[in-house]
PDB file of N, CA and C in Angstrom:
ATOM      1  N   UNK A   1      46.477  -9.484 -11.195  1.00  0.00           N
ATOM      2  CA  UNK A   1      46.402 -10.891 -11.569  1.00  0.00           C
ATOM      3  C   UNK A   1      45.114 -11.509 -11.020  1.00  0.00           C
ATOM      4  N   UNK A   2      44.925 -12.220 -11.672  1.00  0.00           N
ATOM      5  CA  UNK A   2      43.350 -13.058 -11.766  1.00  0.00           C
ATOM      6  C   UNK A   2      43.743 -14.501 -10.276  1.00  0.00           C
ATOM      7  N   UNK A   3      42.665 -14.057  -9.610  1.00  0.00           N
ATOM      8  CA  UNK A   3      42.782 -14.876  -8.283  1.00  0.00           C
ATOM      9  C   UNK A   3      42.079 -16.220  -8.844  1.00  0.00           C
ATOM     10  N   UNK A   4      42.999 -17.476  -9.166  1.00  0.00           N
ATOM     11  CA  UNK A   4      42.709 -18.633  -9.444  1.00  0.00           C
ATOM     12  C   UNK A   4      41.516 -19.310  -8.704  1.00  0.00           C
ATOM     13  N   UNK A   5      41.269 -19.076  -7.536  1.00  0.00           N
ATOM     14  CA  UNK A   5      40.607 -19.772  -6.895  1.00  0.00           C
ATOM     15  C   UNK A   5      39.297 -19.507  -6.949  1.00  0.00           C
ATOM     16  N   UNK A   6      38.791 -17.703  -7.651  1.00  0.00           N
ATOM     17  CA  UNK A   6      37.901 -17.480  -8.020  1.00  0.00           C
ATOM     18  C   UNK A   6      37.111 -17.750  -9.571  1.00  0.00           C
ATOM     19  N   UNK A   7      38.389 -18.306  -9.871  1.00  0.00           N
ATOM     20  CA  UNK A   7      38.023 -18.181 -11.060  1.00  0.00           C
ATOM     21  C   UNK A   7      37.458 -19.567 -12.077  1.00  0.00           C
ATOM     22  N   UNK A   8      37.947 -20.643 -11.168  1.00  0.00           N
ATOM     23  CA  UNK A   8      36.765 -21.789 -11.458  1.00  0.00           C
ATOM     24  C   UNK A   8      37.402 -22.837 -12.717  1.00  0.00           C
ATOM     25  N   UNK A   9      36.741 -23.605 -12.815  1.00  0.00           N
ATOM     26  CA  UNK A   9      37.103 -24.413 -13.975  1.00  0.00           C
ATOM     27  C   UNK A   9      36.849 -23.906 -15.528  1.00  0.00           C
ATOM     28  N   UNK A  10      35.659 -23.267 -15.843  1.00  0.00           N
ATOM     29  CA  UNK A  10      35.037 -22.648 -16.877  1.00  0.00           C
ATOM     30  C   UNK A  10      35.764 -21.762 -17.029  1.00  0.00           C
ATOM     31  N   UNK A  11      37.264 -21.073 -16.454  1.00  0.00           N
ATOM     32  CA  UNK A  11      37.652 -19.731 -16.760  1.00  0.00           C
ATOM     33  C   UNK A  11      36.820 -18.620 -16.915  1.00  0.00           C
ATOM     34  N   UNK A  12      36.058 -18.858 -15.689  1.00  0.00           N
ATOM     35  CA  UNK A  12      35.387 -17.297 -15.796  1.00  0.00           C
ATOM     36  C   UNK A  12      35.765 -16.739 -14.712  1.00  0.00           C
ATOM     37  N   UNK A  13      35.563 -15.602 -14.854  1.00  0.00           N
ATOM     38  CA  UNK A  13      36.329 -15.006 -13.527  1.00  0.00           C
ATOM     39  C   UNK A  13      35.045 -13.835 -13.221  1.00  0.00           C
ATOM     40  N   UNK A  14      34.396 -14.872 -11.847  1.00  0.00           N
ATOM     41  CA  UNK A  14      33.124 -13.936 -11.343  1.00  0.00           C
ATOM     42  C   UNK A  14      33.271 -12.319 -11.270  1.00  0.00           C
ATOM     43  N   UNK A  15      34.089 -12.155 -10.342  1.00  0.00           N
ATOM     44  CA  UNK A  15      34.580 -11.281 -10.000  1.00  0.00           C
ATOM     45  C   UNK A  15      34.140  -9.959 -10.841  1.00  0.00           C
ATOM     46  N   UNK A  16      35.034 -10.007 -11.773  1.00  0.00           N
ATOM     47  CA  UNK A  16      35.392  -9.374 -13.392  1.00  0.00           C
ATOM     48  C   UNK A  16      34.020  -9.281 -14.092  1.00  0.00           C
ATOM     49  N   UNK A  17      33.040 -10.446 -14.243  1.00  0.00           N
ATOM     50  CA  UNK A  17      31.944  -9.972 -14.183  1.00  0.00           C
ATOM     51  C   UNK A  17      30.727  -9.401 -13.424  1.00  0.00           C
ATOM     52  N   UNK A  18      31.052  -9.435 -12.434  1.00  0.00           N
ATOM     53  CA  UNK A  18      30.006  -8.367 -11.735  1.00  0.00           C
ATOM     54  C   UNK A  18      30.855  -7.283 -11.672  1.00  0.00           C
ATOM     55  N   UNK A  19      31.806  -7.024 -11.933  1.00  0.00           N
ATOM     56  CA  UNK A  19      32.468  -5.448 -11.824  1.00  0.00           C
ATOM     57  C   UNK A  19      32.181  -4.910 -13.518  1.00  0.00           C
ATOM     58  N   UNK A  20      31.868  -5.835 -14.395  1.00  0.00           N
ATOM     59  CA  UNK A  20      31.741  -5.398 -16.526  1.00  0.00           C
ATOM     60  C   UNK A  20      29.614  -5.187 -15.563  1.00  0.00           C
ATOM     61  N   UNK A  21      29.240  -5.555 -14.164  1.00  0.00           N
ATOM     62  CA  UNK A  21      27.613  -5.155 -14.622  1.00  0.00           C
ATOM     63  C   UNK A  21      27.458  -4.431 -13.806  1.00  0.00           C
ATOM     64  N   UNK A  22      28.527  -3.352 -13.156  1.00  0.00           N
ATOM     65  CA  UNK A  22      28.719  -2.392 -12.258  1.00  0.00           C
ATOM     66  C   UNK A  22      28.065  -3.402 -10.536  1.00  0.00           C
ATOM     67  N   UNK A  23      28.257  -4.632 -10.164  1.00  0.00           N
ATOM     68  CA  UNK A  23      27.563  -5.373  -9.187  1.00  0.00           C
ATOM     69  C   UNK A  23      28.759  -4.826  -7.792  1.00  0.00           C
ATOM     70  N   UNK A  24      28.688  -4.818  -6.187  1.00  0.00           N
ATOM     71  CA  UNK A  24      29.113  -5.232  -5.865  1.00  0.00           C
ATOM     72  C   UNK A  24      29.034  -6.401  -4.976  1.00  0.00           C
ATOM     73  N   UNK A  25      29.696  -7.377  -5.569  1.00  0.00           N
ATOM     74  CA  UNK A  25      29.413  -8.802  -4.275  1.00  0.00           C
ATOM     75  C   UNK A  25      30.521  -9.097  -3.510  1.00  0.00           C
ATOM     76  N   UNK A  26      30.295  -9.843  -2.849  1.00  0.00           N
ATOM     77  CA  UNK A  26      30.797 -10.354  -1.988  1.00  0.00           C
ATOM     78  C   UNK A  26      31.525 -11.631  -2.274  1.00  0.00           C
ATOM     79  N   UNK A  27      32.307 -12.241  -1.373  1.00  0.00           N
ATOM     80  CA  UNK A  27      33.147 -13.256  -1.271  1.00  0.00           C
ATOM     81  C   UNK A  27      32.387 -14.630  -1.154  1.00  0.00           C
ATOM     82  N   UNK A  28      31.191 -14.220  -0.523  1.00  0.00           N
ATOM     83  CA  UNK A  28      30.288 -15.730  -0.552  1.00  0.00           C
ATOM     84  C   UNK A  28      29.187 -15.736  -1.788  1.00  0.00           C
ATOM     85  N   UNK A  29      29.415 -14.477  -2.341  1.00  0.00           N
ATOM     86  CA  UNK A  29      28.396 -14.880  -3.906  1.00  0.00           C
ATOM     87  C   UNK A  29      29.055 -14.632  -4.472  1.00  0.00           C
ATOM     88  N   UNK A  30      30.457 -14.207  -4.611  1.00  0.00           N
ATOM     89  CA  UNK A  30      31.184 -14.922  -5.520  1.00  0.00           C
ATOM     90  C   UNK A  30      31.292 -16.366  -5.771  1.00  0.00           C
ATOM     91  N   UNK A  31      31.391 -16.982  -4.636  1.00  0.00           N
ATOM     92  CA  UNK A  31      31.714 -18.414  -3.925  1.00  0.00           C
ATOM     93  C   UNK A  31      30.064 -18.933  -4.555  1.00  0.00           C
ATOM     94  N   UNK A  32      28.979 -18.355  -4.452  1.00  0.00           N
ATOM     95  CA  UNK A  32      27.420 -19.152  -4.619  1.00  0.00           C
ATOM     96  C   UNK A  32      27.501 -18.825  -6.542  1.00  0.00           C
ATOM     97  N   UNK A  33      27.662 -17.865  -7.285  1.00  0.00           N
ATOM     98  CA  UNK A  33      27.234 -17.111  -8.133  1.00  0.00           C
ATOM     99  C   UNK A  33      28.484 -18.387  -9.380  1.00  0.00           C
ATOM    100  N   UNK A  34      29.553 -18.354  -8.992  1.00  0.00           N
ATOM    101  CA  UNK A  34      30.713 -19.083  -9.384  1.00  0.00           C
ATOM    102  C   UNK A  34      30.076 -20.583 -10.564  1.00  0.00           C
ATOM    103  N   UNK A  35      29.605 -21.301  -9.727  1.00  0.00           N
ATOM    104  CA  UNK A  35      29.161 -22.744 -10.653  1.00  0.00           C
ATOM    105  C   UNK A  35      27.867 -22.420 -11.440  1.00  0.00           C
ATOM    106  N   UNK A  36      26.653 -21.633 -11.100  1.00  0.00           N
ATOM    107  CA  UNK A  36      25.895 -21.145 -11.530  1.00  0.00           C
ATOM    108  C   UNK A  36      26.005 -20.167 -12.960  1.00  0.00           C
ATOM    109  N   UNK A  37      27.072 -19.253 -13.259  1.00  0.00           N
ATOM    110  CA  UNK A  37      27.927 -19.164 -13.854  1.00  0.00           C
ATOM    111  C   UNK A  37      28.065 -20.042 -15.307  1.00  0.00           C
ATOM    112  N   UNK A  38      29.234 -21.181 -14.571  1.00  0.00           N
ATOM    113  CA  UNK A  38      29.630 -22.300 -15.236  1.00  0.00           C
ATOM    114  C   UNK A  38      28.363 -23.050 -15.537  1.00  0.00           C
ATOM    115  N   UNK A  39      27.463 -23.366 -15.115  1.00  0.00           N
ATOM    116  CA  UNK A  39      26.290 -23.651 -15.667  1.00  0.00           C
ATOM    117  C   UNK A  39      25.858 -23.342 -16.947  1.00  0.00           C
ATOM    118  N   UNK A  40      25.709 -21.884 -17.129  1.00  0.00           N
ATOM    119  CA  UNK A  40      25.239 -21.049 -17.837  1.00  0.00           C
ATOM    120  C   UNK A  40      26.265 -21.421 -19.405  1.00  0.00           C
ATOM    121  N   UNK A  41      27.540 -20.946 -19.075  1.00  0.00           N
ATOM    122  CA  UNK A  41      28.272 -21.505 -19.740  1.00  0.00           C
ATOM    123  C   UNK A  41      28.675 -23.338 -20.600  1.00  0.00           C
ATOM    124  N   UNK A  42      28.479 -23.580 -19.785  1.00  0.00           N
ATOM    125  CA  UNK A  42      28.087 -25.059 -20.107  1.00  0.00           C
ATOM    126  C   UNK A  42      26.744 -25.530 -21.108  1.00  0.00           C
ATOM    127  N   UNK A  43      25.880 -24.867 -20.744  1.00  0.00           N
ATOM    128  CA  UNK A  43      24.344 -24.376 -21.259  1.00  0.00           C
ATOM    129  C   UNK A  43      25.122 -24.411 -22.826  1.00  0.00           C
ATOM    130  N   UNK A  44      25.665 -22.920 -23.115  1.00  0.00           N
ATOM    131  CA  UNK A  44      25.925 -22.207 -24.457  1.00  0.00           C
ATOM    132  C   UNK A  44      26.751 -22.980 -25.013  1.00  0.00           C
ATOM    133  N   UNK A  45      27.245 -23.322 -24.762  1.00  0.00           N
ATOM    134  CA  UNK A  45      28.219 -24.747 -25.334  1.00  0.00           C
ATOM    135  C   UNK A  45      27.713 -25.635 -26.112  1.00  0.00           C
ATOM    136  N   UNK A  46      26.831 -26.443 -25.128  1.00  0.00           N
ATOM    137  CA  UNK A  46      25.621 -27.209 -25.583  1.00  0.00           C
ATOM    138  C   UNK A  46      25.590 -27.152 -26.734  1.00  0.00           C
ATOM    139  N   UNK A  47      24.615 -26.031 -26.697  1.00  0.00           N
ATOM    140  CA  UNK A  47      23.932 -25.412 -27.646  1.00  0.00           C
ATOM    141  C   UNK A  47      24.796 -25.099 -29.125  1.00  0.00           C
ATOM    142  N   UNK A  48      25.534 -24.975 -28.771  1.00  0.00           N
ATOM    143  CA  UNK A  48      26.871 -24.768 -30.112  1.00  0.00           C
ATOM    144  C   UNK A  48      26.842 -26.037 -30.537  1.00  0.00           C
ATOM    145  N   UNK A  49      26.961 -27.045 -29.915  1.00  0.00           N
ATOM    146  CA  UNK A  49      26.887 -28.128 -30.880  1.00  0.00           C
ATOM    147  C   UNK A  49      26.170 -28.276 -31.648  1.00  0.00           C
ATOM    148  N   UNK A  50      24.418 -27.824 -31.573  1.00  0.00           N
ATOM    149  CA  UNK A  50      23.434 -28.066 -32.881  1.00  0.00           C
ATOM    150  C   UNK A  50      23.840 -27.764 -34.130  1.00  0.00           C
ATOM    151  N   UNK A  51      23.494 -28.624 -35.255  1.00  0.00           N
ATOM    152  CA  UNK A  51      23.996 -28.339 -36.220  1.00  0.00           C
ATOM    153  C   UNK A  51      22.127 -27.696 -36.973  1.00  0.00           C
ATOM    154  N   UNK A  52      22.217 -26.358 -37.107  1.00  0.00           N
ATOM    155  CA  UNK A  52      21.401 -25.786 -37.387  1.00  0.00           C
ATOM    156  C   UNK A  52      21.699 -24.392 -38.307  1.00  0.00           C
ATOM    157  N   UNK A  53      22.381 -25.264 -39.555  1.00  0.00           N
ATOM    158  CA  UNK A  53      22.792 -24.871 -40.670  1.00  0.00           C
ATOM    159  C   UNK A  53      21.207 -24.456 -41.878  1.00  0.00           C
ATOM    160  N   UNK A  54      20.733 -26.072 -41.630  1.00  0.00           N
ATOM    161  CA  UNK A  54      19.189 -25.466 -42.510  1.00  0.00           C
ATOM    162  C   UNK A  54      18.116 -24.945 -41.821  1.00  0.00           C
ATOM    163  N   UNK A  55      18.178 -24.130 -40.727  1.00  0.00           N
ATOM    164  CA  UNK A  55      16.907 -23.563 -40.283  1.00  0.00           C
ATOM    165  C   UNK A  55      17.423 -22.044 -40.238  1.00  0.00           C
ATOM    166  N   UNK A  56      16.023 -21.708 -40.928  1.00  0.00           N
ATOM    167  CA  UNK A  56      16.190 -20.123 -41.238  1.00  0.00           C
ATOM    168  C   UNK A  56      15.975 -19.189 -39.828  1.00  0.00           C
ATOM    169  N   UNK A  57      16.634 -18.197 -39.935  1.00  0.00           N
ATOM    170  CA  UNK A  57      16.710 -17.432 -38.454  1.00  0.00           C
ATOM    171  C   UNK A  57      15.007 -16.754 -38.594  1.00  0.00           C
ATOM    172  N   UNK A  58      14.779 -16.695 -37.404  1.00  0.00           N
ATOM    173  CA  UNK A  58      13.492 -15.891 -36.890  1.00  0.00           C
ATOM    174  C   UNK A  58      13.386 -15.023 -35.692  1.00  0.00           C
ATOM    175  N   UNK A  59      12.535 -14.068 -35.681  1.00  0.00           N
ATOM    176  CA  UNK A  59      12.664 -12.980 -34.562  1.00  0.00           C
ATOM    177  C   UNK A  59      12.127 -13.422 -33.571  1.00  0.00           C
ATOM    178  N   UNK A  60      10.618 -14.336 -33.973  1.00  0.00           N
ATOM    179  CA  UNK A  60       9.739 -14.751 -32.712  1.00  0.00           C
ATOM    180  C   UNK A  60       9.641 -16.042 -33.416  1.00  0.00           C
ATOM    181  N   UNK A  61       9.009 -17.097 -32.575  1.00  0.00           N
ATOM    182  CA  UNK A  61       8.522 -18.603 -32.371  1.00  0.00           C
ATOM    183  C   UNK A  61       7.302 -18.493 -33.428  1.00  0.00           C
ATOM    184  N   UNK A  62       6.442 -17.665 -33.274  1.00  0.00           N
ATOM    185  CA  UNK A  62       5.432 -17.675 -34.065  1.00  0.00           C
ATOM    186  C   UNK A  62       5.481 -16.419 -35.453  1.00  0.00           C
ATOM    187  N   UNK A  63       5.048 -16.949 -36.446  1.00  0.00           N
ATOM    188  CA  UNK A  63       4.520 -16.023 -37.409  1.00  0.00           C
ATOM    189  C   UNK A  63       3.725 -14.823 -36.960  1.00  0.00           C
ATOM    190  N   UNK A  64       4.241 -13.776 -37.249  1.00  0.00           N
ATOM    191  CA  UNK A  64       3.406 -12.426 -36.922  1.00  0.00           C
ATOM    192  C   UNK A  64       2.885 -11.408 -38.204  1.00  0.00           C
ATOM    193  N   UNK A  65       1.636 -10.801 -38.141  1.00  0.00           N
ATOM    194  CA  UNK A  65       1.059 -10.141 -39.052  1.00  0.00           C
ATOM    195  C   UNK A  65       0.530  -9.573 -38.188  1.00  0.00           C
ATOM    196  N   UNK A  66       0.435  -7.991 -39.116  1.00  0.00           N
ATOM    197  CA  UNK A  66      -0.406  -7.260 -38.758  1.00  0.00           C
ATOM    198  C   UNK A  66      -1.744  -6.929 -38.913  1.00  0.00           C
ATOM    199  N   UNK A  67      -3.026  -6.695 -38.303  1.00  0.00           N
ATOM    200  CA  UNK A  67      -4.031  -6.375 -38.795  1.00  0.00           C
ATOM    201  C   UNK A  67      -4.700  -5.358 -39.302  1.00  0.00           C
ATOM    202  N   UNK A  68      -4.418  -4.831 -40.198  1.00  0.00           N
ATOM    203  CA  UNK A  68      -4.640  -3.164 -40.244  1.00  0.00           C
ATOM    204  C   UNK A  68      -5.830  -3.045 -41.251  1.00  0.00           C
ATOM    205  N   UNK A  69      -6.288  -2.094 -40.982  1.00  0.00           N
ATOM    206  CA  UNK A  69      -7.571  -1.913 -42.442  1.00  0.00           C
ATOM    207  C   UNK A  69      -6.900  -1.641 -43.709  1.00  0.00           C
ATOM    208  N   UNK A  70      -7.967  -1.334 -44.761  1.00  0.00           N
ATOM    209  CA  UNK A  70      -7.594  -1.274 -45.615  1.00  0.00           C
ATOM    210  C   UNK A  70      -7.050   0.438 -46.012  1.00  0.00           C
ATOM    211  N   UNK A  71      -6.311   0.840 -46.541  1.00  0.00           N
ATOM    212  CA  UNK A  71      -5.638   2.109 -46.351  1.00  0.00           C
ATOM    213  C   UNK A  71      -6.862   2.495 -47.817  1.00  0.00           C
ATOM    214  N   UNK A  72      -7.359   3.709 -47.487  1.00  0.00           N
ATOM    215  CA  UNK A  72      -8.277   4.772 -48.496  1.00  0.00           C
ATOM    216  C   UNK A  72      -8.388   6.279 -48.293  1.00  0.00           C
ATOM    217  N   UNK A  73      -9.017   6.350 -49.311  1.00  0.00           N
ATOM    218  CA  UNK A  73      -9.374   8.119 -49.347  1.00  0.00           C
ATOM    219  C   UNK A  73     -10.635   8.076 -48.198  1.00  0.00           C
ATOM    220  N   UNK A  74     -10.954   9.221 -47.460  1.00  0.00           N
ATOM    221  CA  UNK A  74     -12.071   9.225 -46.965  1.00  0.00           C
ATOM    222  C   UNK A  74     -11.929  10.918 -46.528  1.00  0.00           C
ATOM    223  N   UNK A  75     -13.566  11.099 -46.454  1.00  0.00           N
ATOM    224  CA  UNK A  75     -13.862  12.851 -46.120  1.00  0.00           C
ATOM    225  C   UNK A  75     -12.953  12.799 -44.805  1.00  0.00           C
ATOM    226  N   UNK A  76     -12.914  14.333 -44.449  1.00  0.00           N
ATOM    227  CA  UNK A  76     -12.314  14.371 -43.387  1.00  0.00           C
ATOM    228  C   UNK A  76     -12.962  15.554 -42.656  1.00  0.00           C
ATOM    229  N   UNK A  77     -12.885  16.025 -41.712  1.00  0.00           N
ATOM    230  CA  UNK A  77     -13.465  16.933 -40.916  1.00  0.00           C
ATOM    231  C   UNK A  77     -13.455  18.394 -41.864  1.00  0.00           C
ATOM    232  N   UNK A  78     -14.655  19.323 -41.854  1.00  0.00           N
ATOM    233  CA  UNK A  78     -14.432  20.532 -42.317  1.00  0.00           C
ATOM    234  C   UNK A  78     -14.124  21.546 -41.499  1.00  0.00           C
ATOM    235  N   UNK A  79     -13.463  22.623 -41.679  1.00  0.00           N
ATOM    236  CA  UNK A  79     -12.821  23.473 -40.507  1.00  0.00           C
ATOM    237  C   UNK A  79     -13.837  23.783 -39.846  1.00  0.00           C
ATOM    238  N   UNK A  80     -14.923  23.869 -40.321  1.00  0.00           N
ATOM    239  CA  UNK A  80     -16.254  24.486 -39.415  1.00  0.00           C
ATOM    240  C   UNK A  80     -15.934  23.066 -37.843  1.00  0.00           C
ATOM    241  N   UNK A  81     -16.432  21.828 -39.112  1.00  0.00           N
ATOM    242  CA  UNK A  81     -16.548  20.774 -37.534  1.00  0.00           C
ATOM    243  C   UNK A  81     -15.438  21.145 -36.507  1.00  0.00           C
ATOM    244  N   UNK A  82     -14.197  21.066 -36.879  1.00  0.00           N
ATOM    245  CA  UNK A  82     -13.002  21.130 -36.162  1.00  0.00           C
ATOM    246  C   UNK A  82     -13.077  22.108 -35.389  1.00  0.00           C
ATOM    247  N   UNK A  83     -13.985  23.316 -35.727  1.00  0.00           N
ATOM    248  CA  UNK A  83     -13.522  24.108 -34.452  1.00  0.00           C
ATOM    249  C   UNK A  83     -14.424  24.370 -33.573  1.00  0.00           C
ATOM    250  N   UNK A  84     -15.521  23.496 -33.922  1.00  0.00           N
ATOM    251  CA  UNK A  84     -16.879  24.167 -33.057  1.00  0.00           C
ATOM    252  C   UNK A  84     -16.646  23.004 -31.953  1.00  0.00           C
ATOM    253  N   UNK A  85     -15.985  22.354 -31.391  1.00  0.00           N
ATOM    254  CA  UNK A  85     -15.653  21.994 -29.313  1.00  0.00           C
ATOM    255  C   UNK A  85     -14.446  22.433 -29.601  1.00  0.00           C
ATOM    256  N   UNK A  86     -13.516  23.312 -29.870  1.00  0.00           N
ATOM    257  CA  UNK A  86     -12.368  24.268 -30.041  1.00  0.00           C
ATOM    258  C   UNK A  86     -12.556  25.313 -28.673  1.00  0.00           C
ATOM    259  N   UNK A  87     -12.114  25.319 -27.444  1.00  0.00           N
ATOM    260  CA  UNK A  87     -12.483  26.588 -26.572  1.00  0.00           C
ATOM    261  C   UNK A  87     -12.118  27.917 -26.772  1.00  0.00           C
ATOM    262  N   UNK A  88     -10.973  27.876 -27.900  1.00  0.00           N
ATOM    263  CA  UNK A  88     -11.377  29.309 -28.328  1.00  0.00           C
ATOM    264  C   UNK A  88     -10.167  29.228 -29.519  1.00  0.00           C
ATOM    265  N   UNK A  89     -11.296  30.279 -30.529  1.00  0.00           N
ATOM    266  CA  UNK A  89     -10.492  30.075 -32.274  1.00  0.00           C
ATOM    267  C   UNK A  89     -10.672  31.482 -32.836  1.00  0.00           C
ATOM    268  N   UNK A  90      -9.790  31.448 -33.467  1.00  0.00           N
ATOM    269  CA  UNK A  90      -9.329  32.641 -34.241  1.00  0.00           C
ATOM    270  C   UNK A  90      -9.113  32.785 -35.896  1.00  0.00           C
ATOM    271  N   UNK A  91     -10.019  33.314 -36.340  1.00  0.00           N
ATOM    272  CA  UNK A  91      -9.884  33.159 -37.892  1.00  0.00           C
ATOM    273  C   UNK A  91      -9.457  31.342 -38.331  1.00  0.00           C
ATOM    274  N   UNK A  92     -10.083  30.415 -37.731  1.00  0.00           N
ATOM    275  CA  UNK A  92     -10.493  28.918 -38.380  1.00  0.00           C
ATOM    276  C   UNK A  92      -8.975  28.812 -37.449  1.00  0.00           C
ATOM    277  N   UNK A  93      -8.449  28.956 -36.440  1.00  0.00           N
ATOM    278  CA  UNK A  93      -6.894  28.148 -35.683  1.00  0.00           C
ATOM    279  C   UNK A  93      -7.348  28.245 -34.644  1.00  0.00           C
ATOM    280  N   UNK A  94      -6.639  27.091 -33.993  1.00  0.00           N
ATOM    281  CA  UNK A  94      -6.925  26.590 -31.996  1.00  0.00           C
ATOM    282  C   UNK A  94      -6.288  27.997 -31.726  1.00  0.00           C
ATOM    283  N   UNK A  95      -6.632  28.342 -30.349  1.00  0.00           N
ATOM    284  CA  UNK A  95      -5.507  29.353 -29.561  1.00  0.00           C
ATOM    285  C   UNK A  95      -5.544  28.207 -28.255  1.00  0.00           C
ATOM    286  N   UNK A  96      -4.019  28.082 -28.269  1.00  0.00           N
ATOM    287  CA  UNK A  96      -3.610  27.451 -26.725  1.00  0.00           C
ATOM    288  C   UNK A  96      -2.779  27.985 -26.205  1.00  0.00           C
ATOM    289  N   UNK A  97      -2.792  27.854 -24.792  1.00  0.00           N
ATOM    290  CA  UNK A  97      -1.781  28.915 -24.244  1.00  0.00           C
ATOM    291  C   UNK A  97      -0.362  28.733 -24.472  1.00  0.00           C
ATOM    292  N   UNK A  98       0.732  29.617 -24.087  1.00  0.00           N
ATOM    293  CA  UNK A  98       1.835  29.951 -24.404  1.00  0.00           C
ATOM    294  C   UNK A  98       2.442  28.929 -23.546  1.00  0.00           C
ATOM    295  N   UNK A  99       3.145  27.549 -24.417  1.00  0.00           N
ATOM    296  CA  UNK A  99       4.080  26.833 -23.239  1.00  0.00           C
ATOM    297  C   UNK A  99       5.323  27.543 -22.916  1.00  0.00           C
ATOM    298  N   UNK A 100       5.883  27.948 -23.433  1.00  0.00           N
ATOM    299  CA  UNK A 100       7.534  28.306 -23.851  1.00  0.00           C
ATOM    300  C   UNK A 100       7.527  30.058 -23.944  1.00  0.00           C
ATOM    301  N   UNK A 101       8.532  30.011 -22.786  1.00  0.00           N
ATOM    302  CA  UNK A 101       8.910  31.544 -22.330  1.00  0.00           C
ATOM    303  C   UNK A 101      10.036  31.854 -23.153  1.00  0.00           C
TER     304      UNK A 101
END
């Protein structure tokens, strides 16, 4: 059973939540942590009252874009370039050493 005295006006029961965020506290931050809590709660409440039916949801505050170039064809390295700073090649392939036994 839920110890009333911890558990405050807001019906929260500290306790119960620092044991759901693996916490262990104590009896005097239960006692400090308690209205702070109810604060928080009180906060979200608030906030429930806005009536913010016509504003469209968003991820961030600001508009975001990306800057990227323009996507094209372009040359690309010939096996010759690719392997000549290669420290050592074999018929046009890297040789690197063996990770995996």
């Amino acid at each position: 059973m839920v110890d009333e005295e911890k558990k405050g006006l807001a019906g929260i029961d500290t306790a119960y939540v620092a044991h759901l965020a693996r916490m262990h506290v104590s009896d005097e931050e239960i006692a400090r942590f308690q209205p702070q809590l109810e604060q928080v709660v009180a906060y979200v409440a608030k906030l429930q009252e806005l009536d913010v039916s016509d504003i469209e949801p968003t991820s961030h505050a600001q508009p975001l874009t990306n800057v990227l170039r323009e996507d094209g064809v372009r040359e690309g390295l010939t096996n010759a370039q690719a392997m000549a700073n290669a420290p050592a090649s074999v018929e046009g392939q890297f040789i690197v050493p063996k990770i995996v036994e």
